[in-house]
Protein backbone atom coordinates (compact mmCIF):
# COMPACT_ATOMS: atom_id res chain seq x y z
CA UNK A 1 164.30 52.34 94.38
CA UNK A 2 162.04 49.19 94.36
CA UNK A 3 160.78 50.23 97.76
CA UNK A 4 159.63 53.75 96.40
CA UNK A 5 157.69 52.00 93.54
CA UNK A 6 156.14 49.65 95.48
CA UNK A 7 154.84 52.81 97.54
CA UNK A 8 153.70 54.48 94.81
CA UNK A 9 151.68 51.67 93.85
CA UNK A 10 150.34 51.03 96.42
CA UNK A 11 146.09 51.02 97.12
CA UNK A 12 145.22 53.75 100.16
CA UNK A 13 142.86 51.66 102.18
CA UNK A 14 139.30 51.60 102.83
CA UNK A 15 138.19 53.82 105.60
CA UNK A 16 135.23 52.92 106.98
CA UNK A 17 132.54 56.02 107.47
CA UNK A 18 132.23 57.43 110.88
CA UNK A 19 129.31 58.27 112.59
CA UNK A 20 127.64 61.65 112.80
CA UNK A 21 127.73 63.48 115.95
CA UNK A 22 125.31 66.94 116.49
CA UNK A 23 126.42 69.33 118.80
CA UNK A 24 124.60 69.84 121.98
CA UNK A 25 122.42 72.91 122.54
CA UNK A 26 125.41 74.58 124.27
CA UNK A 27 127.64 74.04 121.44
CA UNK A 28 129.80 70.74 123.00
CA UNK A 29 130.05 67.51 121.66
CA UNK A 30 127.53 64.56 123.17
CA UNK A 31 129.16 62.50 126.20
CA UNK A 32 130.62 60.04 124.76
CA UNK A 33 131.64 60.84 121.66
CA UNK A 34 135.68 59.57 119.83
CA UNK A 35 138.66 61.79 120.53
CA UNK A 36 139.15 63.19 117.05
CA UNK A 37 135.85 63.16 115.48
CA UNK A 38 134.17 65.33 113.79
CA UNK A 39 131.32 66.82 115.33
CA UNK A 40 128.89 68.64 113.34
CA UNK A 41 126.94 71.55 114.13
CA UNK A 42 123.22 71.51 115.62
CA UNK A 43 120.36 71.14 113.07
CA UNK A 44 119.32 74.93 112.40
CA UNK A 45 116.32 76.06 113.00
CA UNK A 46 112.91 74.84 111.07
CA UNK A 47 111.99 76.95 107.93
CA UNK A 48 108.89 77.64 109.58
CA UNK A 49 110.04 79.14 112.78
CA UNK A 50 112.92 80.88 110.34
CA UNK A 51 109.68 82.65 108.57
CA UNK A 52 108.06 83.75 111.83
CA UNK A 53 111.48 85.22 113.42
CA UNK A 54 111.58 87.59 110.05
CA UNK A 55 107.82 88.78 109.92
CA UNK A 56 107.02 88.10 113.32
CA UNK A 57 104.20 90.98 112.41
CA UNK A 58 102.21 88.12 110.49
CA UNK A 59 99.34 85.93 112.04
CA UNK A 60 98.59 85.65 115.05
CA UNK A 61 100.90 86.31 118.18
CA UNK A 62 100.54 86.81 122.69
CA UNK A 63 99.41 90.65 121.58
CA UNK A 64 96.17 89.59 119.31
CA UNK A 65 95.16 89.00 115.60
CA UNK A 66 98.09 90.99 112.98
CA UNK A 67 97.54 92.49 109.91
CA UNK A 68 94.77 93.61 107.38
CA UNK A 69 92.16 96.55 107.80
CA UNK A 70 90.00 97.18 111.01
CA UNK A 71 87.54 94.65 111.58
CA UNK A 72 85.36 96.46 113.97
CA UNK A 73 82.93 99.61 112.10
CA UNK A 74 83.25 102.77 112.63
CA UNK A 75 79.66 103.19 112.75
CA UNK A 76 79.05 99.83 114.40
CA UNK A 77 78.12 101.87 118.58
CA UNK A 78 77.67 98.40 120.88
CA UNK A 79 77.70 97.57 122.93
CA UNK A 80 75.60 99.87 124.56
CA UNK A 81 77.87 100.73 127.79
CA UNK A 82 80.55 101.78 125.41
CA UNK A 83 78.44 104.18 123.74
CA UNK A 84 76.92 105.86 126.67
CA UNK A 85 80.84 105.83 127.81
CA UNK A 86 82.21 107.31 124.57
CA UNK A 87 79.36 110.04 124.77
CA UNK A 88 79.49 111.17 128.35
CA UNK A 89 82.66 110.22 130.08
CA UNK A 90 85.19 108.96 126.80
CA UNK A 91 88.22 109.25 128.71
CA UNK A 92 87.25 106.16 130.61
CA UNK A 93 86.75 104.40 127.44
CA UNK A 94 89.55 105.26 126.34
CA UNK A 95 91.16 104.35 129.88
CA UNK A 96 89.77 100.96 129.28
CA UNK A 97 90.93 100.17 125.98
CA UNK A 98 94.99 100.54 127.27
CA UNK A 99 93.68 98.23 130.15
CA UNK A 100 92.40 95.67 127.75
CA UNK A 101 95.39 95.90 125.68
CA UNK A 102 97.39 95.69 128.73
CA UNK A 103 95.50 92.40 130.49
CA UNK A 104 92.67 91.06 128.16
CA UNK A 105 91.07 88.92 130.60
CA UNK A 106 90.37 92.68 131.90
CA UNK A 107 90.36 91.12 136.03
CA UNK A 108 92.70 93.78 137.31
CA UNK A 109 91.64 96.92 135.09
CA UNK A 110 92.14 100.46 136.70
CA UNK A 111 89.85 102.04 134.09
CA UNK A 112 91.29 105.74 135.79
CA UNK A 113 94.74 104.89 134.46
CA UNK A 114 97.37 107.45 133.65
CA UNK A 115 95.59 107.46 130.05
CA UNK A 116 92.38 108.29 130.98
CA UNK A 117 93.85 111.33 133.27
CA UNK A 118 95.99 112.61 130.38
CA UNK A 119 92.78 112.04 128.18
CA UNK A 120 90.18 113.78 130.88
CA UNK A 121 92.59 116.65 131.50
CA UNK A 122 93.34 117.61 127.65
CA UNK A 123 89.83 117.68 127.23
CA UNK A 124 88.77 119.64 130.09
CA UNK A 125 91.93 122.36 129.94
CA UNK A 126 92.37 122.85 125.86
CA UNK A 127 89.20 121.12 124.28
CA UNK A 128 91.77 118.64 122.21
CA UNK A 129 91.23 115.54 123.91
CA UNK A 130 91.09 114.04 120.39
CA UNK A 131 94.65 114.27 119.18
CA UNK A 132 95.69 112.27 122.48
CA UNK A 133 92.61 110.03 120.97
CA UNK A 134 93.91 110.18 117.72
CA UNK A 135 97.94 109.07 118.99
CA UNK A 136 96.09 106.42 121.30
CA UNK A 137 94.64 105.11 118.01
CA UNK A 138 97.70 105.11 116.02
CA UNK A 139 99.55 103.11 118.56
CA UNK A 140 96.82 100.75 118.08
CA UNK A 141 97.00 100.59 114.32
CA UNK A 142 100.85 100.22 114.36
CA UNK A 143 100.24 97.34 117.19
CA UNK A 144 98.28 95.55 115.25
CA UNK A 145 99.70 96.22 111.91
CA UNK A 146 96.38 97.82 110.62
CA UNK A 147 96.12 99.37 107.30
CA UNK A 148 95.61 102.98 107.40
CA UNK A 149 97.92 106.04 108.22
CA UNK A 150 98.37 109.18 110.17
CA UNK A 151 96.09 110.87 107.97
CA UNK A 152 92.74 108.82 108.50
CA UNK A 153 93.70 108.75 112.30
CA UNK A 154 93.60 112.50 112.44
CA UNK A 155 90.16 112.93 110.26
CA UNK A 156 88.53 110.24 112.21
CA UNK A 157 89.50 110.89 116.09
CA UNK A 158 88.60 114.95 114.84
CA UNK A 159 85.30 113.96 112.87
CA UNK A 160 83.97 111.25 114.95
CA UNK A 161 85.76 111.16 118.18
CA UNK A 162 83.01 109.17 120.37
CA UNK A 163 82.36 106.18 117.10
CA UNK A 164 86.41 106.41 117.06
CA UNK A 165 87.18 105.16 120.79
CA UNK A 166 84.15 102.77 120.66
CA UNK A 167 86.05 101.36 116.93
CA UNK A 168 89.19 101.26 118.85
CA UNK A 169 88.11 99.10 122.18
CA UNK A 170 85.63 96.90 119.43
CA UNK A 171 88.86 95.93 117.73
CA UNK A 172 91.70 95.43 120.47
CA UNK A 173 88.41 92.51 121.86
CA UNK A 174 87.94 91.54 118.29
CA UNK A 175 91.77 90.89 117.61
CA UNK A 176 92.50 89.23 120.55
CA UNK A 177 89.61 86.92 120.43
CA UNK A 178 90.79 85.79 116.96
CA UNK A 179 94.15 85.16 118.03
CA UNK A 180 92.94 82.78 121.13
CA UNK A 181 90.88 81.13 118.89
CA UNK A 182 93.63 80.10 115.93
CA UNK A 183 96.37 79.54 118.63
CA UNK A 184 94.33 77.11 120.34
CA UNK A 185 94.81 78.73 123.68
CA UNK A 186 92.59 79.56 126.79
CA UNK A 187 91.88 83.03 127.34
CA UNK A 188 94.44 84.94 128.95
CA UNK A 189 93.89 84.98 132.65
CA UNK A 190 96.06 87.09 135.27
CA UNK A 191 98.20 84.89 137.54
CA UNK A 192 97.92 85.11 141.39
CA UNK A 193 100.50 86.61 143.59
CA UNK A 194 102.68 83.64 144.92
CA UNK A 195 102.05 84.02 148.64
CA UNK A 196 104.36 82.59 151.35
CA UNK A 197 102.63 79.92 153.81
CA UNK A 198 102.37 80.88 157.52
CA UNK A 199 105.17 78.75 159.58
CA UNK A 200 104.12 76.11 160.97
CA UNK A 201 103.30 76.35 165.18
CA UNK A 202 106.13 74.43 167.31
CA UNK A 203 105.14 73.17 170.80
């Protein structure tokens, strides 16, 4: 009986606080670390890079300037080789524009592109080049997260078809130019094919 008491009684002692230990990336404890201790997970991610995984539409990204209404004029013809392009031949403009959107830095363009033969032959055969025009553009708008909708695509590649492409290759340069500039970054340039050296000559 007097043993019980004295258990009852008795203090629980002090135990000191052990130290924290993060998971590594992979999800295992650090080398090192106690048999038995607790090993808490790895820090989660920044609120800031939390925000950009959920609107990843927002600011500016690798594909060019996001959001808000078009920055280039519908009215606004320069440069001066688009508008003789967009007049005469507008399938090439409109060639060039998924070029630029594909490699902005534009060095290895193929302005007769599977675009501007789908564009060129619509046109030729049927007379409705513009609704492949007008899809081109909302592809664009929906890239870019634009304001607009279908609607205004439709009146604008039907109404003005030649200011539309030269509005459309205007803002894909405009976009991505803003983008380099608040990223910080150098303009996009292709990289060279990796090329093997020749083997070295052996007496």
């Amino acid at each position: 009986m007097e043993t019980q008491e004295k258990f009852l009684h008795e203090q629980p002692q002090h135990v000191p606080p052990q130290p924290a230990y993060y998971q590594t990336m992979d999800g295992q404890p650090p080398v090192g670390t106690p048999v038995g201790t607790y090993v808490q997970p790895h820090p989660q991610t920044q609120p800031e890079q939390m925000a950009r995984e959920q609107h990843p539409h927002l600011g500016p990204t690798a594909f060019g300037q996001q959001g808000g209404p078009w920055q280039a004029g519908l009215c606004e013809c320069t440069p001066f080789t688009s508008c003789l392009l967009a007049w005469c031949l507008p399938c090439i403009l409109l060639g060039q524009t998924s070029e630029r959107i594909r490699d902005p830095s534009m060095q290895t363009a193929d302005l007769m592109n599977s675009d501007c033969m789908l564009h060129g032959g619509i046109t030729c055969l049927t007379g409705c080049g513009w609704i492949y025009a007008m899809l081109k553009r909302s592809e664009i708008r929906e890239r870019y997260h634009i304001e607009g909708g279908g609607m205004g695509d439709c009146c604008t590649s039907y109404w003005c078809p030649c200011c539309a492409l030269i509005q459309q290759d205007n803002e894909v340069k405009l976009r991505q130019r803003a983008a380099t500039a608040a990223l910080g970054q150098q303009p996009y340039q292709s990289q060279p094919h990796m090329q093997m050296p020749p083997p070295a000559h052996q007496p």
